[in-house]
Protein backbone atom coordinates (compact mmCIF):
# COMPACT_ATOMS: atom_id res chain seq x y z
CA UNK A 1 0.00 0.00 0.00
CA UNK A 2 2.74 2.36 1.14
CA UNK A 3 4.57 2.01 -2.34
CA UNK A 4 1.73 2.10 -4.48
CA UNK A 5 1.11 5.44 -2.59
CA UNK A 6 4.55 6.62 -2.99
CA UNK A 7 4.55 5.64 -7.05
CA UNK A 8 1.53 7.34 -7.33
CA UNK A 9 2.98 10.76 -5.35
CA UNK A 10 5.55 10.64 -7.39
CA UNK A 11 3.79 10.39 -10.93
CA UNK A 12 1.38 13.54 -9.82
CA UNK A 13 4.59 15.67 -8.99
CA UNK A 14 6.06 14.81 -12.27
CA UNK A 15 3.23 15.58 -13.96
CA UNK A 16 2.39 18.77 -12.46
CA UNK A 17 6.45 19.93 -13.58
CA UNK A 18 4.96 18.83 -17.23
CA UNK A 19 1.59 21.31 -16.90
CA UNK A 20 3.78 23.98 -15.26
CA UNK A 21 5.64 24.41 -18.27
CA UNK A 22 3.24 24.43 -21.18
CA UNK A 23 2.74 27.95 -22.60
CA UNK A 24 -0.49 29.37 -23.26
CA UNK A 25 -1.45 29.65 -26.91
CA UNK A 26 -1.93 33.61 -28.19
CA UNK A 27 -5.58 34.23 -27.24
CA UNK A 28 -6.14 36.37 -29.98
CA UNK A 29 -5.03 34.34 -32.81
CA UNK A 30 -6.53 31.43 -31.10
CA UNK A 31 -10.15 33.09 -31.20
CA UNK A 32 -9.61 34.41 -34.72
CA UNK A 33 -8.41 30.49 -36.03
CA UNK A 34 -10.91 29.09 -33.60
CA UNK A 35 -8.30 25.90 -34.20
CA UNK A 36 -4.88 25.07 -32.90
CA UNK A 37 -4.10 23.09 -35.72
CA UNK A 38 -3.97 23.81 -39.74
CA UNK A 39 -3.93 20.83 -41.96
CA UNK A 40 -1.62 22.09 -44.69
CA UNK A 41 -2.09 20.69 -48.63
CA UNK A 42 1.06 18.59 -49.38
CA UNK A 43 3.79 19.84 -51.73
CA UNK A 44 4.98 18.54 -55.08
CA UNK A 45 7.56 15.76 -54.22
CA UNK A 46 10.86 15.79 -56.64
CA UNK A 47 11.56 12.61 -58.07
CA UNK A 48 13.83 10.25 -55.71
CA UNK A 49 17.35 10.08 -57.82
CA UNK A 50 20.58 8.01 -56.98
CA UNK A 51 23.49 9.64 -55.62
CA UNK A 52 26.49 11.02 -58.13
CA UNK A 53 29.12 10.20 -55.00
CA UNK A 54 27.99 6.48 -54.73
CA UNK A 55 30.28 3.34 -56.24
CA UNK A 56 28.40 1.07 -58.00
CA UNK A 57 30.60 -0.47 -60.72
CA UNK A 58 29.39 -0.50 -63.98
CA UNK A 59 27.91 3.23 -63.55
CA UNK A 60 29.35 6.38 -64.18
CA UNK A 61 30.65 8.20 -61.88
CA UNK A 62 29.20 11.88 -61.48
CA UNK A 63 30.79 14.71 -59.88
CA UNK A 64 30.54 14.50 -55.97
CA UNK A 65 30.54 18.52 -54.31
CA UNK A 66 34.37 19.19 -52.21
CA UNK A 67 34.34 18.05 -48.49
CA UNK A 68 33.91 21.50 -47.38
CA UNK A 69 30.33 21.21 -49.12
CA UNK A 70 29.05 17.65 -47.77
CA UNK A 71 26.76 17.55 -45.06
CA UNK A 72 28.53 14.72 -43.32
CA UNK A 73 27.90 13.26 -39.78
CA UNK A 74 31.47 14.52 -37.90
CA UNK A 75 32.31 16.98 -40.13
CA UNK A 76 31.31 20.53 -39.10
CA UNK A 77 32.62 23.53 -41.43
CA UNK A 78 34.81 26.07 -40.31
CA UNK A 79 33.17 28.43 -38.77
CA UNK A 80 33.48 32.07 -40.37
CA UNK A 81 35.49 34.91 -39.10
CA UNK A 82 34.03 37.42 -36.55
């Protein structure tokens, strides 16, 4: 009994942190909306195409952008003078 009453303390303190730090919506642009959400119409996709930098043999090879271009996991580019 004592630990269900303990789990349960805990949980409601947790979840009052969580309620604590929601922010209110803008009143005004909520009553002019009258909805929290839009549903927005979905883009034109671009055609999926493989990648010039991969290796497949028996493909050409395209032109792959310098290092300093690549979004690469690890690599970060230098950052610009202040």
């Amino acid at each position: 009994m004592t630990v269900t009453l303990l789990v349960a303390l805990i949980f409601l303190s947790h979840s009052q942190q969580q309620t604590l730090a929601i922010r209110e919506l803008a009143g005004e642009k909520y009553i002019k909306n009258r909805i929290a959400i839009q549903s927005l119409q979905r883009g034109p996709v671009p055609p999926s195409a493989g990648s010039p930098c991969s290796n497949i043999p028996g493909r050409d090879k395209g032109r792959c952008p310098p290092r300093t271009q690549m979004n690469v996991a690890g690599y970060a580019p230098p950052l610009p003078d202040a």
